[in-house]
C-alpha atoms as a PDB file:
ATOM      1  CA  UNK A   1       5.661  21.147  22.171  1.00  0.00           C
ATOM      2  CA  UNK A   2       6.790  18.109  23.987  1.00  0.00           C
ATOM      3  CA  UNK A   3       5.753  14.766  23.521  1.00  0.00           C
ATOM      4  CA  UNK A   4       3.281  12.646  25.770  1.00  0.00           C
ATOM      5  CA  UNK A   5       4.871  10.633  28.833  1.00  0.00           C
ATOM      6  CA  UNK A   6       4.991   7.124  27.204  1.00  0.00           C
ATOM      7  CA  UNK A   7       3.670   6.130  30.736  1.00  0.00           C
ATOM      8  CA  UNK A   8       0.590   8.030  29.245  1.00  0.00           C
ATOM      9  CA  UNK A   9      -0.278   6.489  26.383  1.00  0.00           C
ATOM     10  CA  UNK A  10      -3.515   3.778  26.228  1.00  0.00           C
ATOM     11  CA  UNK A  11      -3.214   0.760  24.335  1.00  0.00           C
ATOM     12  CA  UNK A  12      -5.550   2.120  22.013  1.00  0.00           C
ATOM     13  CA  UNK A  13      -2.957   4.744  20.300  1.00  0.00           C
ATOM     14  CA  UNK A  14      -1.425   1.077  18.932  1.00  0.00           C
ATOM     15  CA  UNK A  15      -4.363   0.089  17.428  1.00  0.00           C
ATOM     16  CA  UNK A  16      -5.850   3.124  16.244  1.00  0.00           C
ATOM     17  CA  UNK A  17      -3.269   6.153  15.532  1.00  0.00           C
ATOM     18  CA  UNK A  18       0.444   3.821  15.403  1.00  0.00           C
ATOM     19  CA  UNK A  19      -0.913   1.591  12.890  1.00  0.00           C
ATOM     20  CA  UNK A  20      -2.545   4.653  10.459  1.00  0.00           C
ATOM     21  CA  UNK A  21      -1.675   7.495   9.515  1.00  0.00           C
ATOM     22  CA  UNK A  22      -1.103  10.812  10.908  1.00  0.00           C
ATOM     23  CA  UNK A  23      -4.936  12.509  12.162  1.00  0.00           C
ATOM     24  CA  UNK A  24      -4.807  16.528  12.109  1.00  0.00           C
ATOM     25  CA  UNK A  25      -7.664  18.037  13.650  1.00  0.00           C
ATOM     26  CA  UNK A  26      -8.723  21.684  12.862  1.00  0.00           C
ATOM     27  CA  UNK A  27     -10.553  23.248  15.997  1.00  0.00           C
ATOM     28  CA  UNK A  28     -11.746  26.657  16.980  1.00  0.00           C
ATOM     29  CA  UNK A  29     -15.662  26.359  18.955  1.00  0.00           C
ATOM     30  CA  UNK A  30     -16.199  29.904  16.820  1.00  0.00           C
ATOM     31  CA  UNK A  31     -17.494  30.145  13.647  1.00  0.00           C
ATOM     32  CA  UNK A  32     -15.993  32.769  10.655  1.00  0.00           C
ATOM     33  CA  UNK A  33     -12.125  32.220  11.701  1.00  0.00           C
ATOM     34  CA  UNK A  34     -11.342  30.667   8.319  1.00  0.00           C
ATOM     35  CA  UNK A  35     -11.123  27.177   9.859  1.00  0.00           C
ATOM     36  CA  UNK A  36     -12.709  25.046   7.235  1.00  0.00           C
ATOM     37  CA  UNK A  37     -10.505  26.945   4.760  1.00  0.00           C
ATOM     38  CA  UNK A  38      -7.671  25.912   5.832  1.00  0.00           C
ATOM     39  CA  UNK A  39      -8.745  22.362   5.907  1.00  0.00           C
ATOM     40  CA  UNK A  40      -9.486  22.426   2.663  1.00  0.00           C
ATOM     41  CA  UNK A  41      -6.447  24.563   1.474  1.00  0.00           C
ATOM     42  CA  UNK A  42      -4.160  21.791   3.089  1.00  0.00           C
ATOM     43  CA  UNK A  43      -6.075  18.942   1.543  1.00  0.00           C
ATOM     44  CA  UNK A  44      -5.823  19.389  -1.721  1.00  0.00           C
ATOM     45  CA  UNK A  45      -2.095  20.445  -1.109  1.00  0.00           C
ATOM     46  CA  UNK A  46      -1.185  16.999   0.129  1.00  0.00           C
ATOM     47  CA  UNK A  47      -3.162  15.711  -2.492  1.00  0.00           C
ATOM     48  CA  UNK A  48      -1.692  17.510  -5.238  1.00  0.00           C
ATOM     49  CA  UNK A  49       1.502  16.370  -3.442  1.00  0.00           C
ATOM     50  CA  UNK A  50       0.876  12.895  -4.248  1.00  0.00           C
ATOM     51  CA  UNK A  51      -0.907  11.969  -1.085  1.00  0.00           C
ATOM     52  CA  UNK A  52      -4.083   9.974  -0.107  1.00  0.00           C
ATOM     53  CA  UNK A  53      -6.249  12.709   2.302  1.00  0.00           C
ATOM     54  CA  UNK A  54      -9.283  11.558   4.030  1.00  0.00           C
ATOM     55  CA  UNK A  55     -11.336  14.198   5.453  1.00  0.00           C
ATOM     56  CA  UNK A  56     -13.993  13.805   7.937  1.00  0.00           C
ATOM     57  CA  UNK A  57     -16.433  16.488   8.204  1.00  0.00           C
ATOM     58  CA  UNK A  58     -18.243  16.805  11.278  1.00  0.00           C
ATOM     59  CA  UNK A  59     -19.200  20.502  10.461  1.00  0.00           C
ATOM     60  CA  UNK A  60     -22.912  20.996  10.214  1.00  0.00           C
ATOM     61  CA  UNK A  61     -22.406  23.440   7.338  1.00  0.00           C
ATOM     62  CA  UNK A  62     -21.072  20.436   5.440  1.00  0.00           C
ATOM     63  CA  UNK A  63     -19.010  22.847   3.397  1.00  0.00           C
ATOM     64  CA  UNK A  64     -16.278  20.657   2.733  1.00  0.00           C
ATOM     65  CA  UNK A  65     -18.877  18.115   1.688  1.00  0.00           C
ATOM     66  CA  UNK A  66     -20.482  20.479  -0.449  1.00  0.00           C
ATOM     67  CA  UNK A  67     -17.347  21.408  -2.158  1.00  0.00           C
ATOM     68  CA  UNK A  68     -16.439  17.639  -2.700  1.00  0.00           C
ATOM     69  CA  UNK A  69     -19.952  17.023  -4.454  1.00  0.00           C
ATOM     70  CA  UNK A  70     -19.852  19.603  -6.718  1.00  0.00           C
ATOM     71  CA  UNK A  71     -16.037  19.292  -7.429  1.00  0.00           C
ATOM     72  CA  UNK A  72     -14.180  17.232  -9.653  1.00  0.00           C
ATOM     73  CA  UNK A  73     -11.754  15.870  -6.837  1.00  0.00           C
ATOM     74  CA  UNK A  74      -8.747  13.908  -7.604  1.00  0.00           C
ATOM     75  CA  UNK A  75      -8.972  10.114  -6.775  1.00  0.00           C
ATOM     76  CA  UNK A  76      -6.501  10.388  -3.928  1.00  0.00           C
ATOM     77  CA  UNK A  77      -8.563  12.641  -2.057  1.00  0.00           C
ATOM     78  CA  UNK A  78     -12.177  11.832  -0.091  1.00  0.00           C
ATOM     79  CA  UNK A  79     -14.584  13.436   2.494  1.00  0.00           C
ATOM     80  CA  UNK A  80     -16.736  11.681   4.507  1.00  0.00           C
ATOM     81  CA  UNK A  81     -19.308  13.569   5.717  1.00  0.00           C
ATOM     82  CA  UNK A  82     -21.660  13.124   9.376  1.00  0.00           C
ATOM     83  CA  UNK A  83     -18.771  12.207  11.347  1.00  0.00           C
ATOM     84  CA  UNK A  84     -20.020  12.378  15.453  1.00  0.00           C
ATOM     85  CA  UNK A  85     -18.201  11.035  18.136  1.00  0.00           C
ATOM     86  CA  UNK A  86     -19.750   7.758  17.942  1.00  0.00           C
ATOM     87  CA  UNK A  87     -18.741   7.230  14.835  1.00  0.00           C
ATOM     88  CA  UNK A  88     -15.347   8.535  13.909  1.00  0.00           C
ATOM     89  CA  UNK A  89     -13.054   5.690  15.341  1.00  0.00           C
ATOM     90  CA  UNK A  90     -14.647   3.545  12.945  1.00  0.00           C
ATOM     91  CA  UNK A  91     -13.793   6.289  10.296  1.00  0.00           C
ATOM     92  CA  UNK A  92     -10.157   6.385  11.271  1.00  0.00           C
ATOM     93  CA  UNK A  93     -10.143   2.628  11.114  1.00  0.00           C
ATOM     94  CA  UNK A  94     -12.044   1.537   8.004  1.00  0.00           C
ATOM     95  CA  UNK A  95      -9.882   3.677   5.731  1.00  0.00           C
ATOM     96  CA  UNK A  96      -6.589   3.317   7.583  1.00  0.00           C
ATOM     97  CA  UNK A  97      -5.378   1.129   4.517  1.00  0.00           C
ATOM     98  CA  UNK A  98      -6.170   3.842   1.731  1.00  0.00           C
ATOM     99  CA  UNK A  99      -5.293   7.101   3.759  1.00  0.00           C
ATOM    100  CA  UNK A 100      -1.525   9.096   4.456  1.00  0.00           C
ATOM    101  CA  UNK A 101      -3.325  11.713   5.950  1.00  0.00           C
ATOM    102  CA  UNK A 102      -6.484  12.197   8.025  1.00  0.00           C
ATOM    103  CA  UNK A 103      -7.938  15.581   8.947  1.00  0.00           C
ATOM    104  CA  UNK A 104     -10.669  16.250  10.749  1.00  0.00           C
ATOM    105  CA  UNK A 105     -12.746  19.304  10.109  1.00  0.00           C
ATOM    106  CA  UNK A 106     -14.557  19.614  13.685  1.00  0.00           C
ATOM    107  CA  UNK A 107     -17.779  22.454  13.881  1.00  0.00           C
ATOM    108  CA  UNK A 108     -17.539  25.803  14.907  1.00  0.00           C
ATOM    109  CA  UNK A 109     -18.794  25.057  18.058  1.00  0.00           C
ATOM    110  CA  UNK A 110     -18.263  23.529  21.732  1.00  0.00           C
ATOM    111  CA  UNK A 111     -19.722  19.457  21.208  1.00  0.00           C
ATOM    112  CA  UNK A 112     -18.252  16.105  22.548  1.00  0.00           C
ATOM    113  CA  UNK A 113     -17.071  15.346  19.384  1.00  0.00           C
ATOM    114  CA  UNK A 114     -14.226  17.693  20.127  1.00  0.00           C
ATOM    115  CA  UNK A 115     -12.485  15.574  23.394  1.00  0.00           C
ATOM    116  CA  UNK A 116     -12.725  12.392  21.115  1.00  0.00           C
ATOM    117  CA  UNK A 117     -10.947  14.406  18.197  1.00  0.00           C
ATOM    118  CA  UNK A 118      -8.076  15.529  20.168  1.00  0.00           C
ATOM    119  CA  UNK A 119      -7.422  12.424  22.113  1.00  0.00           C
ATOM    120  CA  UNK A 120      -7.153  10.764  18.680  1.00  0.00           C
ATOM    121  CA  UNK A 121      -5.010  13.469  16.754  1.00  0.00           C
ATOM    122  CA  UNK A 122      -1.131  14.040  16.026  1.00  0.00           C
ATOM    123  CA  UNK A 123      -2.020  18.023  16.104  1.00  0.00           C
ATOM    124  CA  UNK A 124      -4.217  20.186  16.549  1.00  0.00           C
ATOM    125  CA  UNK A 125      -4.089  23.118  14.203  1.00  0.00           C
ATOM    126  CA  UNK A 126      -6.063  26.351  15.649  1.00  0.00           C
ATOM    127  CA  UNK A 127      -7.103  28.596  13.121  1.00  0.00           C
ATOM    128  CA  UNK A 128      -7.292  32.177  14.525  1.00  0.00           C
ATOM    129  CA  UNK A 129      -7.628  35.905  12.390  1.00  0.00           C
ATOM    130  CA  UNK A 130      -4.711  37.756  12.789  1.00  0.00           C
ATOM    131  CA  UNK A 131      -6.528  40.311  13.884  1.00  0.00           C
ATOM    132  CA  UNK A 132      -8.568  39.219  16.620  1.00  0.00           C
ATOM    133  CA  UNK A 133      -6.198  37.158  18.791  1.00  0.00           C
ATOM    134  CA  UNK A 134      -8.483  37.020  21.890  1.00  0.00           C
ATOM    135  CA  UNK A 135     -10.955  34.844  19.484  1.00  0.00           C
ATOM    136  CA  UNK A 136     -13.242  33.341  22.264  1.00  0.00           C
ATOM    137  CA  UNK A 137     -13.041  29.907  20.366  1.00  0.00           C
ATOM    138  CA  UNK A 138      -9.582  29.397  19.403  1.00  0.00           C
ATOM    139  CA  UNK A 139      -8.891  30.358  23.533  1.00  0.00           C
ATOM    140  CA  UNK A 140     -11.342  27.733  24.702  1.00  0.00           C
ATOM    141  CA  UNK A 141      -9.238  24.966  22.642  1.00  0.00           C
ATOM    142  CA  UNK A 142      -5.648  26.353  23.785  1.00  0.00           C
ATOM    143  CA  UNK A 143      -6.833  26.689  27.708  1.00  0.00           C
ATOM    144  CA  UNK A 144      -8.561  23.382  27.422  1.00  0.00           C
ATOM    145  CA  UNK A 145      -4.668  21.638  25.854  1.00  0.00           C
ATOM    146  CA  UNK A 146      -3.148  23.927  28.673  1.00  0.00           C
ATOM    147  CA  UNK A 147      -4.629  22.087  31.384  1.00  0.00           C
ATOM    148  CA  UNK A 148      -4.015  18.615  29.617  1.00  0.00           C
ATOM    149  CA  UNK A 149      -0.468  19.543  29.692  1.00  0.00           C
ATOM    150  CA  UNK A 150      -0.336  21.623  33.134  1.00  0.00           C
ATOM    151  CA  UNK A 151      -2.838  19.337  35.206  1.00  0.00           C
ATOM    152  CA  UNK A 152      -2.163  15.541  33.516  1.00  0.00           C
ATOM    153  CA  UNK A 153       1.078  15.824  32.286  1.00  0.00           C
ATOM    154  CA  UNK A 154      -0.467  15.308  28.985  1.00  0.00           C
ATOM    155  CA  UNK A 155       1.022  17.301  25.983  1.00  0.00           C
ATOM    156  CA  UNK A 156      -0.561  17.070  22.449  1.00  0.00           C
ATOM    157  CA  UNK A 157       1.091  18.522  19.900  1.00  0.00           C
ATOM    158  CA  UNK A 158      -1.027  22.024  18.364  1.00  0.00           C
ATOM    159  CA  UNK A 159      -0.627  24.596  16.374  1.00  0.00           C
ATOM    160  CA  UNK A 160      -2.012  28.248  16.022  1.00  0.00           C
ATOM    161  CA  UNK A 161      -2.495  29.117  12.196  1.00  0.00           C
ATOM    162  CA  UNK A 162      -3.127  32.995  11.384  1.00  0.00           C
ATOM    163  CA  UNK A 163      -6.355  32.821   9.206  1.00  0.00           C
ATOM    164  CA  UNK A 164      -7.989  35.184   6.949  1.00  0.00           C
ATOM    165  CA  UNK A 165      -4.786  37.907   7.169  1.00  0.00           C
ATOM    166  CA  UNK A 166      -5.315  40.718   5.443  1.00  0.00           C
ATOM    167  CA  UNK A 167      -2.385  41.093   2.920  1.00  0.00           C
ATOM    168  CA  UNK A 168      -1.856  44.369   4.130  1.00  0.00           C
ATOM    169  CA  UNK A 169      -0.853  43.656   7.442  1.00  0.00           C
ATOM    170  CA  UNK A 170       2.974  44.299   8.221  1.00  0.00           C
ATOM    171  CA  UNK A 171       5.365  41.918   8.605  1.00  0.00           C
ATOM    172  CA  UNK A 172       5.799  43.640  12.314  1.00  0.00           C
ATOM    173  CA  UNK A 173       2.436  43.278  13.313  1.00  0.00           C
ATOM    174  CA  UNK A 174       2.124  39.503  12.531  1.00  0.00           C
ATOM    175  CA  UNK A 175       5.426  39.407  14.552  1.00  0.00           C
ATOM    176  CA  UNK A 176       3.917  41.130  17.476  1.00  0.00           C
ATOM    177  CA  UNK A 177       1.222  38.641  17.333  1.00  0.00           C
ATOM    178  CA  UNK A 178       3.537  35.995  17.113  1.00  0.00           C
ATOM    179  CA  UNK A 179       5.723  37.437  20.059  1.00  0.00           C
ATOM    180  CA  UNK A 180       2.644  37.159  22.093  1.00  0.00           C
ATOM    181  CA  UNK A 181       1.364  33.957  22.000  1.00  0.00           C
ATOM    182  CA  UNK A 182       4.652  32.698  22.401  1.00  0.00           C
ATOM    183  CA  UNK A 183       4.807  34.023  25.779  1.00  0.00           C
ATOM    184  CA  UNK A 184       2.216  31.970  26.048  1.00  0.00           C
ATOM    185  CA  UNK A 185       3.604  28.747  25.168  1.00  0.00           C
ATOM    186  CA  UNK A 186       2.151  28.646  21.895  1.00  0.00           C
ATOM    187  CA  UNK A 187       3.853  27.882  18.665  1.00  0.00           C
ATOM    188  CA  UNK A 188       2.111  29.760  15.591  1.00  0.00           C
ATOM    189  CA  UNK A 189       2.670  28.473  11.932  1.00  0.00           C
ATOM    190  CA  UNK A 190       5.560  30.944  10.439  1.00  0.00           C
ATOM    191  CA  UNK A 191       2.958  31.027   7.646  1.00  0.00           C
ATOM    192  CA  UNK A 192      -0.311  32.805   7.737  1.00  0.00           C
ATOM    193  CA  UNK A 193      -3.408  32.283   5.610  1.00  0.00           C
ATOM    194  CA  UNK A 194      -3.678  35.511   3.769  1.00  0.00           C
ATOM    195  CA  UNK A 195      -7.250  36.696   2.604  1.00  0.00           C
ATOM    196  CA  UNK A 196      -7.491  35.545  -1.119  1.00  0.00           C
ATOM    197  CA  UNK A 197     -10.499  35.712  -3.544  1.00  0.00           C
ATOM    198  CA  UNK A 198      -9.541  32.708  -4.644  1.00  0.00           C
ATOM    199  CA  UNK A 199      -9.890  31.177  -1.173  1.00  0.00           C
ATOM    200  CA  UNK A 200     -13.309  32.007  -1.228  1.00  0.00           C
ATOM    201  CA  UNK A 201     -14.227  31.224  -5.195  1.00  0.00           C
ATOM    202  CA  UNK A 202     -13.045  27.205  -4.223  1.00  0.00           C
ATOM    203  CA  UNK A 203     -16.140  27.293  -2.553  1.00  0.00           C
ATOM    204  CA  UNK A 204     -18.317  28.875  -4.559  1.00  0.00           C
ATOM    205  CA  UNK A 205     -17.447  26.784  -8.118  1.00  0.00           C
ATOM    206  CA  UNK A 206     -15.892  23.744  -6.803  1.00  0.00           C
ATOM    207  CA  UNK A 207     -12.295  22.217  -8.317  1.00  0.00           C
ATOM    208  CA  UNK A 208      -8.689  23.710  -6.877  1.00  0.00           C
ATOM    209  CA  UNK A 209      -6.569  26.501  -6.718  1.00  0.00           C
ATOM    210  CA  UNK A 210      -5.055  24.680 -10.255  1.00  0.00           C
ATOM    211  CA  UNK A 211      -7.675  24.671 -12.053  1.00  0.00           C
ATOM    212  CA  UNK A 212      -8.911  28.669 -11.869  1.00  0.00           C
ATOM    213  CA  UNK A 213      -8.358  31.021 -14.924  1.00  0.00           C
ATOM    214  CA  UNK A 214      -5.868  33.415 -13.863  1.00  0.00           C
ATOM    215  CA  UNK A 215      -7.706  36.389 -15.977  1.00  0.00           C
ATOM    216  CA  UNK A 216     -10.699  35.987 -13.911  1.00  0.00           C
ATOM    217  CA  UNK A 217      -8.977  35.174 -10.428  1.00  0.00           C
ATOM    218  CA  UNK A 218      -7.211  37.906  -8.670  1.00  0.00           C
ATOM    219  CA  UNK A 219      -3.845  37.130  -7.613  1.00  0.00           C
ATOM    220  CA  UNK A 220      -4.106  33.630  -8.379  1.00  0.00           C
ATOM    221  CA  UNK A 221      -0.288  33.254  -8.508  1.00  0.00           C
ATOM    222  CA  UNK A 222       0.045  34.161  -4.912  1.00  0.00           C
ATOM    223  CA  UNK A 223      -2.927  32.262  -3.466  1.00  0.00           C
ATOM    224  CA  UNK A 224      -1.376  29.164  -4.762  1.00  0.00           C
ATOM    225  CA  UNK A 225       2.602  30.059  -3.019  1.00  0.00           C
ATOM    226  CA  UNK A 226       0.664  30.966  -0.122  1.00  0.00           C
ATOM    227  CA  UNK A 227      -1.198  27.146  -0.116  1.00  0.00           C
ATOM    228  CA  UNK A 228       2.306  25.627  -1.088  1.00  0.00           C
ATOM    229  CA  UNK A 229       4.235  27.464   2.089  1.00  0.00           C
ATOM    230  CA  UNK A 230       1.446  26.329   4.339  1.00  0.00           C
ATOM    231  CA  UNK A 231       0.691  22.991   3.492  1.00  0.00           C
ATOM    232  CA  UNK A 232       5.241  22.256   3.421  1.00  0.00           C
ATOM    233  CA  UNK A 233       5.184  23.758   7.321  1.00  0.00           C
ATOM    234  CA  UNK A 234       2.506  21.589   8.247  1.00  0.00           C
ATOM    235  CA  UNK A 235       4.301  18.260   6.707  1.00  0.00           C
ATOM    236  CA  UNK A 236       7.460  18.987   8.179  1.00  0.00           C
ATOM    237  CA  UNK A 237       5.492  19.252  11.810  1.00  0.00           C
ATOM    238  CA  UNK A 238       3.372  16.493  10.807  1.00  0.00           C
ATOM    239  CA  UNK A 239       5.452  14.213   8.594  1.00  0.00           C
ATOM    240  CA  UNK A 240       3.652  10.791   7.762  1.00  0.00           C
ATOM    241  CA  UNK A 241       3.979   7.427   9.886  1.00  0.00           C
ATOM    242  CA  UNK A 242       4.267   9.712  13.085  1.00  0.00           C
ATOM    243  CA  UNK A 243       2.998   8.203  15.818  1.00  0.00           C
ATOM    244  CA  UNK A 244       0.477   9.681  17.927  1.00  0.00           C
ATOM    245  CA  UNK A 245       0.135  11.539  21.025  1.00  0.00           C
ATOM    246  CA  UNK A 246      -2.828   9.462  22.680  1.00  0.00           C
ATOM    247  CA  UNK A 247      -5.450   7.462  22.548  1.00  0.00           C
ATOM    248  CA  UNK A 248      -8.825   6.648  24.610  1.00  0.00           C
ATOM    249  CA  UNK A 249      -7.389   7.548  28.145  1.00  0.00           C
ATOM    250  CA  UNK A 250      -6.637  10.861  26.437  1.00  0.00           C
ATOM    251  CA  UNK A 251      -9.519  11.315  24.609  1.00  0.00           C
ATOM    252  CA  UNK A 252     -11.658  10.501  28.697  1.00  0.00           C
ATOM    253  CA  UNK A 253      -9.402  12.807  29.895  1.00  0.00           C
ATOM    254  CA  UNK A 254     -10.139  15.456  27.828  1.00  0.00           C
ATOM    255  CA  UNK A 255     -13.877  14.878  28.455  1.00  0.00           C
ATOM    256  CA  UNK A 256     -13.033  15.121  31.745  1.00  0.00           C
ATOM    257  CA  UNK A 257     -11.911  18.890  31.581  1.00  0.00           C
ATOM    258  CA  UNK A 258     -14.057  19.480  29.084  1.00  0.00           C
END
């Protein structure tokens, strides 16, 4: 995906996004496609990786709150919870000096908070299942960075991420899927989230992939290659210091299509 026109960009991308670090906002307006799951998958992969990962979560199922209270979360890793679009340039400000990485867990639903979010984010990652491509909420947020790009010359950078794959899906199908939304202009993540038990226990007792007991966790081994592969592809799209696509004149203009 191409960059924004320079001719684009609003004084408040140097304020904001040049002088922090990079903001990766998960979006799909429909709930059960494995989005908050692969927030939290790539968190505690960059933290694990030595880096500091602020999430906001503007989800009203808080469940990347929840996890963080009941978890013993390394120091290099917080979530701030009730973030609206009122409040979440503050957010992105206040911890600019202790953050590499911001991601923004936005709900599984259409809201304003959503055109503030993308105006303010490096990428956009779109989690979609594998096995329901014409997901009405991952569409809404591709047509809606479509017509940034098509109508105001405005590209942000976004990525579709397979979620909740069933490990038994071939190689060929994913391709096929792949194939297709590339005709479509849309880069997908070579790596999909594959449907793990162990995805799902994170959320039920807390902690990380790292600190499961392999006897009682199925497959362990491969949920934790599968969160290595995923979170390495997103840091070499998203590699730290990267300047941002927009600021507040992208952020109106995406209210404006909105």
């Amino acid at each position: 995906m191409g960059r924004m026109n320079p001719m684009r960009r609003a004084p408040f991308a140097a304020t904001i996004n040049e002088a922090t670090m990079p903001v990766i906002t998960f979006a799909n307006t429909k709930g059960g496609a494995g989005k908050t799951t692969a927030v939290l998958l790539l968190s505690t992969e960059l933290a694990r990786l030595g880096y500091r990962v602020t999430i906001l979560d503007s989800d009203p199922q808080r469940w990347i709150t929840r996890w963080y209270e009941t978890s013993d979360a390394p120091d290099n890793l917080r979530v701030i919870p009730y973030i609206n679009a009122s409040n979440i340039q503050m957010h992105l400000r206040d911890n600019r000096p202790d953050t590499d990485y911001f991601i923004i867990d936005l709900p599984g639903a259409s809201s304003p908070l959503m055109a503030v979010a993308i105006g303010l984010s490096d990428h956009i990652l779109v989690p979609i299942q594998g096995c329901a491509m014409d997901a009405k909420g991952g569409a809404q947020v591709l047509e809606l960075l479509r017509y940034l790009e098509d109508k105001g010359g405005i590209c942000i950078d976004h990525s579709v991420v397979l979620s909740r794959v069933n490990s038994m899906v071939t190689t060929r199908a994913l391709s096929a899927v792949k194939t297709l939304l590339a005709e479509r202009r849309v880069r997908v993540l070579d790596t999909p989230i594959i449907e793990r038990s162990a995805y799902r226990d994170i959320f039920d007792y807390g902690g990380s992939l790292y600190g499961m007991d392999p006897e009682r966790v199925s497959n362990l081994d491969k949920a934790k290659e599968n969160a290595q592969i995923y979170a390495q592809e997103v840091l070499r799209l998203v590699p730290m210091r990267k300047a941002a696509n927009a600021g507040a004149a992208v952020a109106s203009a995406v209210r404006t299509a909105a």
